[in-house]
PDB file of N, CA and C in Angstrom:
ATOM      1  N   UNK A   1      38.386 123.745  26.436  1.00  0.00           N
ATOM      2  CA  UNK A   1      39.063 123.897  25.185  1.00  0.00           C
ATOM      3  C   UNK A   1      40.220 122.924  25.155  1.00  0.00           C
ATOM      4  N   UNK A   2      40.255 122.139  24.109  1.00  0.00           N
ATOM      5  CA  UNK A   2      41.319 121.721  24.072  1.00  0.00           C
ATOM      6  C   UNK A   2      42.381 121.841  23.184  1.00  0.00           C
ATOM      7  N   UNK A   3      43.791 121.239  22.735  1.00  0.00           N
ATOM      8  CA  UNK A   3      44.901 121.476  22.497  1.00  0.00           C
ATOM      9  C   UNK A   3      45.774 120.508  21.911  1.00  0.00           C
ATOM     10  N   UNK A   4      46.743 120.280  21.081  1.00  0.00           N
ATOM     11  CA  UNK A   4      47.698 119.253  21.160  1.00  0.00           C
ATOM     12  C   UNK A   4      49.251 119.913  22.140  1.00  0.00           C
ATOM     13  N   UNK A   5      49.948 119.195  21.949  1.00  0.00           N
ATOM     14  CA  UNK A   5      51.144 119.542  22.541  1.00  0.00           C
ATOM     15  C   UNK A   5      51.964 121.128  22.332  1.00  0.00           C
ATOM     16  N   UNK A   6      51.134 121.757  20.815  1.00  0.00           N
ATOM     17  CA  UNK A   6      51.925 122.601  20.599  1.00  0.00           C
ATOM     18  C   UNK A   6      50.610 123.813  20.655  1.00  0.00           C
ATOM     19  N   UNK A   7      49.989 123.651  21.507  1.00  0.00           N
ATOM     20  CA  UNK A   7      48.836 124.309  21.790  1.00  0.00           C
ATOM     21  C   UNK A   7      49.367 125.545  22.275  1.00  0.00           C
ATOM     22  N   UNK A   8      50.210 125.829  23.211  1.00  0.00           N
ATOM     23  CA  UNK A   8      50.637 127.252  24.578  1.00  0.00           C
ATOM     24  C   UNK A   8      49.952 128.364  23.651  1.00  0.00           C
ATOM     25  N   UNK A   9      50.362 128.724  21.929  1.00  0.00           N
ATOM     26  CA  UNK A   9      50.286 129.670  21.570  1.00  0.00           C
ATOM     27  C   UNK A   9      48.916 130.030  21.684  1.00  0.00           C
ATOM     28  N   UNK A  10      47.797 129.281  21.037  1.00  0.00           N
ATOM     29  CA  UNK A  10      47.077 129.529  21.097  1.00  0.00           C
ATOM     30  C   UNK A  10      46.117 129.940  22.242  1.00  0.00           C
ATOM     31  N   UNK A  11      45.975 129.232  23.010  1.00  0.00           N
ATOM     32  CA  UNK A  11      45.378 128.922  24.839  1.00  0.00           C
ATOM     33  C   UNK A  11      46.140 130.139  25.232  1.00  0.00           C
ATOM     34  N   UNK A  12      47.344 130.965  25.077  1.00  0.00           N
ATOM     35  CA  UNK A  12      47.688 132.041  25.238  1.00  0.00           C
ATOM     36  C   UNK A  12      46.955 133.237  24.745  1.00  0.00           C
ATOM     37  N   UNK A  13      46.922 133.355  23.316  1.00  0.00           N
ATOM     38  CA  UNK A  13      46.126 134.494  22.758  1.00  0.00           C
ATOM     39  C   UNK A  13      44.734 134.264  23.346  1.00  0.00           C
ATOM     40  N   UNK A  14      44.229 133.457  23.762  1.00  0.00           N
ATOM     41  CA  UNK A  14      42.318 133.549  24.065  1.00  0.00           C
ATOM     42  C   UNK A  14      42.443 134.052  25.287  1.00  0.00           C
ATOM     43  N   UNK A  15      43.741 133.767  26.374  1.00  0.00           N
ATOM     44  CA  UNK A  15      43.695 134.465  27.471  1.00  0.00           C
ATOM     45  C   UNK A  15      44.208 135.997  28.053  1.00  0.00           C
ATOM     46  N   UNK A  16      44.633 136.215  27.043  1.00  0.00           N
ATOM     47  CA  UNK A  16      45.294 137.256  26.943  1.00  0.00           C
ATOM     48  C   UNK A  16      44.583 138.221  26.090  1.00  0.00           C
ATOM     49  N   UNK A  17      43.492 137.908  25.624  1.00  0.00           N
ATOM     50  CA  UNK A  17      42.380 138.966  25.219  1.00  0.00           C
ATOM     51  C   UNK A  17      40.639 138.849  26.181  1.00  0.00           C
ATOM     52  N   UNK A  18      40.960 137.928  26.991  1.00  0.00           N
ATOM     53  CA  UNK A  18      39.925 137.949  27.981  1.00  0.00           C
ATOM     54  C   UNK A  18      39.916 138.830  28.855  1.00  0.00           C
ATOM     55  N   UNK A  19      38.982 139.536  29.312  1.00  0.00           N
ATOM     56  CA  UNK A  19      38.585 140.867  30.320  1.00  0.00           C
ATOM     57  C   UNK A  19      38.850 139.962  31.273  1.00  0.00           C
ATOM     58  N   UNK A  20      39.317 140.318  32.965  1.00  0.00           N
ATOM     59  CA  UNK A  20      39.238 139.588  34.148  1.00  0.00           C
ATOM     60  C   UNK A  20      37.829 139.723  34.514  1.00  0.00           C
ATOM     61  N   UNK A  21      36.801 139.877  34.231  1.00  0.00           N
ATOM     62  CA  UNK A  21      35.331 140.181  34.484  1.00  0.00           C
ATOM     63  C   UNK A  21      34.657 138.851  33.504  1.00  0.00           C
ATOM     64  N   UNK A  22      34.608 137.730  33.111  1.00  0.00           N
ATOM     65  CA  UNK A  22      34.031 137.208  32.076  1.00  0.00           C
ATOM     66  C   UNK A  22      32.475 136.339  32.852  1.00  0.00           C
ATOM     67  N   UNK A  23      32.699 136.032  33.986  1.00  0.00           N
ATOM     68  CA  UNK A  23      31.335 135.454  35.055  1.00  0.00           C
ATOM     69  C   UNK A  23      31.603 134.040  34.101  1.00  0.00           C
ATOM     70  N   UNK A  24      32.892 133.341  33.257  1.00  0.00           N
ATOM     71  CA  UNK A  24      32.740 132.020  33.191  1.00  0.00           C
ATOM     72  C   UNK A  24      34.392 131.472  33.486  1.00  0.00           C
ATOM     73  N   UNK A  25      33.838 130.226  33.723  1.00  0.00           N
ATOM     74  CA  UNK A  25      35.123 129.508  33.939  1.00  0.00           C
ATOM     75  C   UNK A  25      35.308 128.366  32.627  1.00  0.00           C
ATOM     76  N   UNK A  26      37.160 128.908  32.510  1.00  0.00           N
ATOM     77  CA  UNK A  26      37.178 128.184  31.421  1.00  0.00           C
ATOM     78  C   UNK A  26      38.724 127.235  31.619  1.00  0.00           C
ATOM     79  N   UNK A  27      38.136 125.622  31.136  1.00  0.00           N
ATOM     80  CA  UNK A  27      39.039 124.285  31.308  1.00  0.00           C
ATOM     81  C   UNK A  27      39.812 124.446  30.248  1.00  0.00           C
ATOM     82  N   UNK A  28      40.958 124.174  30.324  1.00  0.00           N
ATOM     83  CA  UNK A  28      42.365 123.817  28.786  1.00  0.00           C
ATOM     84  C   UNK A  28      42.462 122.649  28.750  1.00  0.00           C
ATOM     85  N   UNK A  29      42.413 121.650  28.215  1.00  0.00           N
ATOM     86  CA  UNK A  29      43.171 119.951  27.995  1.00  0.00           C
ATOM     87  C   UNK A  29      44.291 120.062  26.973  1.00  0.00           C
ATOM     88  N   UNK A  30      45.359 119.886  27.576  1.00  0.00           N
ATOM     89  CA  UNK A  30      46.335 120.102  26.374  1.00  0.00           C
ATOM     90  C   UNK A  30      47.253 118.252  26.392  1.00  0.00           C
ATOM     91  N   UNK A  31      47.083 117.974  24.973  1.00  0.00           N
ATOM     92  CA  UNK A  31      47.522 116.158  24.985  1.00  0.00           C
ATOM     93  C   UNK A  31      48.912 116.285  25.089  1.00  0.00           C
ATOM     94  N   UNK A  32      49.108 115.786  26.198  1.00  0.00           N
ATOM     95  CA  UNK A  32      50.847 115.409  26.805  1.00  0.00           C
ATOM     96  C   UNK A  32      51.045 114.095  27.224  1.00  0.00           C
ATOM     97  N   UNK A  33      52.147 113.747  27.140  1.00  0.00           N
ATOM     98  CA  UNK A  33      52.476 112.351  27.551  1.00  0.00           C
ATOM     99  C   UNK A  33      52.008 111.958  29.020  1.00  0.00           C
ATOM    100  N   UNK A  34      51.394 111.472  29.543  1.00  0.00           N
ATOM    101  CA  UNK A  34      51.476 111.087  30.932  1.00  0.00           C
ATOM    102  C   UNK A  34      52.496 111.705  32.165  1.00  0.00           C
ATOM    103  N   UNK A  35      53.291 110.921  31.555  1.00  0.00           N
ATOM    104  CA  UNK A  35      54.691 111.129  32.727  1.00  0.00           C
ATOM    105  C   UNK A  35      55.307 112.266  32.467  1.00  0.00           C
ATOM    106  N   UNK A  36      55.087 113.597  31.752  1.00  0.00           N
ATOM    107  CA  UNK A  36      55.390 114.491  31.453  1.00  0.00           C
ATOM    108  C   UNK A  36      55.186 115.868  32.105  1.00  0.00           C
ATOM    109  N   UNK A  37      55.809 116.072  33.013  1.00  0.00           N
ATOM    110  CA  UNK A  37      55.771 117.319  33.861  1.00  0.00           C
ATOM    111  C   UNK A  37      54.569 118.572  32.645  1.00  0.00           C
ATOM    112  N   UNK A  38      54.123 118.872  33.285  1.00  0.00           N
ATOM    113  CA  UNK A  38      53.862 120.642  32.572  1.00  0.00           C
ATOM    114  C   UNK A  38      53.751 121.490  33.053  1.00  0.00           C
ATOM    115  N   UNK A  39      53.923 122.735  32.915  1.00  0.00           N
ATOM    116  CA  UNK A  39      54.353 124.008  33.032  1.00  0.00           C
ATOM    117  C   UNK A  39      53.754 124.850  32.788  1.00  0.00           C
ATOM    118  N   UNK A  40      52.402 124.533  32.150  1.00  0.00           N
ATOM    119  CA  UNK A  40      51.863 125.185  31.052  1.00  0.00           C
ATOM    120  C   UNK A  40      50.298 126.309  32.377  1.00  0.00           C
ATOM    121  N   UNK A  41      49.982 125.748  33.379  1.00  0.00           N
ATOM    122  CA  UNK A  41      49.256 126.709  34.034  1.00  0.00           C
ATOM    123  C   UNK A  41      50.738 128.243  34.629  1.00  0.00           C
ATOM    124  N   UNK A  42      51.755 127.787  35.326  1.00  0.00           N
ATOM    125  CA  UNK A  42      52.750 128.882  35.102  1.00  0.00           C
ATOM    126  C   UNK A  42      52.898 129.928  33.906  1.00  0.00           C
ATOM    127  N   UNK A  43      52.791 129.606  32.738  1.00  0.00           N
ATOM    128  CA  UNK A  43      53.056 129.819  31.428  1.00  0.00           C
ATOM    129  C   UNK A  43      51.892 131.232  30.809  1.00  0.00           C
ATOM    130  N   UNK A  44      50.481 130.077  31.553  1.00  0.00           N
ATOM    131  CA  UNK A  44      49.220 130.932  31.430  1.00  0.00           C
ATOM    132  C   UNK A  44      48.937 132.319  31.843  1.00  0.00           C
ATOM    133  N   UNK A  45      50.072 131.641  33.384  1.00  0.00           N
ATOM    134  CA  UNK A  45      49.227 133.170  34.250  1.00  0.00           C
ATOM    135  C   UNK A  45      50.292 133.985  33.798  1.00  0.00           C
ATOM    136  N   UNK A  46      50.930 133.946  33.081  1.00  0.00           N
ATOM    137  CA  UNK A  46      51.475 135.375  33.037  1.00  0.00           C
ATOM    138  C   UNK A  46      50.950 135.728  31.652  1.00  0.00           C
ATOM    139  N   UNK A  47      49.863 135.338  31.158  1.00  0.00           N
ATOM    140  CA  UNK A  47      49.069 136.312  30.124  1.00  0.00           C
ATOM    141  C   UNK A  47      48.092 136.813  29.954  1.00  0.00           C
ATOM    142  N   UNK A  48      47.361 136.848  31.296  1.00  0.00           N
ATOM    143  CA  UNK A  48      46.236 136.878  31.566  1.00  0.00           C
ATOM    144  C   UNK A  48      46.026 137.715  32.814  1.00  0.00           C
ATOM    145  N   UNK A  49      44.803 138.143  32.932  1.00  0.00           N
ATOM    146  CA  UNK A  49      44.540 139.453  34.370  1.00  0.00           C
ATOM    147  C   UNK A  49      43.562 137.649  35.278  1.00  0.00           C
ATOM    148  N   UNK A  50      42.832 136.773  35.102  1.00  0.00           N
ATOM    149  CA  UNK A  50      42.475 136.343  35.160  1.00  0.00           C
ATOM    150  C   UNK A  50      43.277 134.946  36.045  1.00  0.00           C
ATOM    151  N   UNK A  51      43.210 134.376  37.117  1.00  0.00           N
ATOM    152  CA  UNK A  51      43.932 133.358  38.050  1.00  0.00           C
ATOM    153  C   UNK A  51      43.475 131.736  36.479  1.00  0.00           C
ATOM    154  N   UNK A  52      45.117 131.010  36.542  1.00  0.00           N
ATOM    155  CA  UNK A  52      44.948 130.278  36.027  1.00  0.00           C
ATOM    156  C   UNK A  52      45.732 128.593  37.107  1.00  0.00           C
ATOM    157  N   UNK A  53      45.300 128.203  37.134  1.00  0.00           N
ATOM    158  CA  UNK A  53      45.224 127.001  38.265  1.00  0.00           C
ATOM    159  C   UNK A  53      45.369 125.490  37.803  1.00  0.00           C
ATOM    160  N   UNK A  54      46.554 124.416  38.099  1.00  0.00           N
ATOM    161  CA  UNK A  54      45.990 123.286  37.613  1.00  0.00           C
ATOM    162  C   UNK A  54      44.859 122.258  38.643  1.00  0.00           C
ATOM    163  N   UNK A  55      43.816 121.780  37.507  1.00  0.00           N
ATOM    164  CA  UNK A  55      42.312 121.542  38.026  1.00  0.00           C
ATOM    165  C   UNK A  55      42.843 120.435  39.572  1.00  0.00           C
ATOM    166  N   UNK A  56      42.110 120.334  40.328  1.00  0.00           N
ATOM    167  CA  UNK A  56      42.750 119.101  41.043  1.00  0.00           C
ATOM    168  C   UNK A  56      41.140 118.316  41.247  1.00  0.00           C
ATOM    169  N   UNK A  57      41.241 116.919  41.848  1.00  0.00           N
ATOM    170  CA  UNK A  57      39.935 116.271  41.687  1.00  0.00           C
ATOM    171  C   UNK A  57      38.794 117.130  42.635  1.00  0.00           C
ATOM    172  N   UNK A  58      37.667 116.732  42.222  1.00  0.00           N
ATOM    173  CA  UNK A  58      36.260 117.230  42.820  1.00  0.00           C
ATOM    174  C   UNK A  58      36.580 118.464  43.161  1.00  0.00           C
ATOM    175  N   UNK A  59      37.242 119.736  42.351  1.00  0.00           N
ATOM    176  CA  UNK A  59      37.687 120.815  42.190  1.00  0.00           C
ATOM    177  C   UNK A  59      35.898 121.542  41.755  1.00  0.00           C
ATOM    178  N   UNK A  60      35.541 122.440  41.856  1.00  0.00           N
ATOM    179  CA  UNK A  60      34.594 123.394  41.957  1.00  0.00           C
ATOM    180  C   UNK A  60      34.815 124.087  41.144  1.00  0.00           C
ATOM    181  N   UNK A  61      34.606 124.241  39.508  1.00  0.00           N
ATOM    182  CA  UNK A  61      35.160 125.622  39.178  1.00  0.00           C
ATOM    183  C   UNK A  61      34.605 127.299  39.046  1.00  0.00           C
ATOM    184  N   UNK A  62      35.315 127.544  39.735  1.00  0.00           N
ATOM    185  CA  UNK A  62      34.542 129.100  39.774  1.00  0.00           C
ATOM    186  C   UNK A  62      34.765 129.750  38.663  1.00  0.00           C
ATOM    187  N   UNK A  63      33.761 131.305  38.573  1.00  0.00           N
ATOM    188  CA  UNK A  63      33.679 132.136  37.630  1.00  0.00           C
ATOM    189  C   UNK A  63      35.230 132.915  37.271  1.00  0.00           C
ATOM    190  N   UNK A  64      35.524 133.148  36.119  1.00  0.00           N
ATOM    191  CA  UNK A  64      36.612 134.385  36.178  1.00  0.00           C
ATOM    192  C   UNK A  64      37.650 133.583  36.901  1.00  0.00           C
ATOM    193  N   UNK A  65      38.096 132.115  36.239  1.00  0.00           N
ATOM    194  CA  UNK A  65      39.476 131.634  36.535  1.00  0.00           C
ATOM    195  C   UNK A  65      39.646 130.466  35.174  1.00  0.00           C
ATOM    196  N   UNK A  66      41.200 130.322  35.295  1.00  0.00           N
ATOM    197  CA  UNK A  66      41.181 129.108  34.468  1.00  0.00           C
ATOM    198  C   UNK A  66      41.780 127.989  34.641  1.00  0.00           C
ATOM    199  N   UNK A  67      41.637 126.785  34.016  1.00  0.00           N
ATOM    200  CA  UNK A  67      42.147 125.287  34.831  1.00  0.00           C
ATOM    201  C   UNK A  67      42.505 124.717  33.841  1.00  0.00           C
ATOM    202  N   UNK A  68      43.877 124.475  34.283  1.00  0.00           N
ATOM    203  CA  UNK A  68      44.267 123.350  33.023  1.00  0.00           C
ATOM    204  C   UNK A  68      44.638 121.932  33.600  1.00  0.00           C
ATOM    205  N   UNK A  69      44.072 121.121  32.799  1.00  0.00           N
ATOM    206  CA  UNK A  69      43.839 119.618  32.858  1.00  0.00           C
ATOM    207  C   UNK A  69      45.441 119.033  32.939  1.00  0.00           C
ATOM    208  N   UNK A  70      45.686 118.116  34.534  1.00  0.00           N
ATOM    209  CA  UNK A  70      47.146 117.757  34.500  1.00  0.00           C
ATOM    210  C   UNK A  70      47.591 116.798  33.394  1.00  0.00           C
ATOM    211  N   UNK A  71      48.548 116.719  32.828  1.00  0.00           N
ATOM    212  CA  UNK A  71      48.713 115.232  32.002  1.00  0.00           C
ATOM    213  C   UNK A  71      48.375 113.621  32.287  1.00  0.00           C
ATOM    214  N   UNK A  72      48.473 113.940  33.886  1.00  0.00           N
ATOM    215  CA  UNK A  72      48.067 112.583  34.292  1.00  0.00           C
ATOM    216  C   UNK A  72      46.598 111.888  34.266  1.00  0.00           C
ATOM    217  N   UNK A  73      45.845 112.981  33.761  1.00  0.00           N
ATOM    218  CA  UNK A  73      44.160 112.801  34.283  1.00  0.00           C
ATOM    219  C   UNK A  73      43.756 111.880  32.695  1.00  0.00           C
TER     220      UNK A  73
END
């Protein structure tokens, strides 16, 4: 799923009505500047029953977590 910069709200409400049971894994891309720190997997997990993680390379994604795409990628 992706996002612009003023995305949190939304990417919030979809996780925050997800069961921790869903058997899928689901990616966020949210468009940020490059050189721009984010915050935004911190942000996640506290709305969610569900582990939210930023992706790192040749990352595996498992069922029943979520990954958000760094700015740098």
């Amino acid at each position: 799923m992706g996002a612009s910069a003023g995305g949190l709200a939304a990417f919030s409400e979809l996780l925050y009505h997800l069961s921790g049971d869903t058997g899928k894994a689901f990616v966020l891309v949210q468009h940020l500047d490059p050189g721009q720190t984010s915050l935004l997997s911190e942000l996640l997990a506290r709305t969610t029953q569900i582990p939210v993680h930023t992706a790192a390379d040749e990352e595996v994604a498992a069922a029943n977590h979520a990954y958000v795409i760094p700015p740098n990628i």
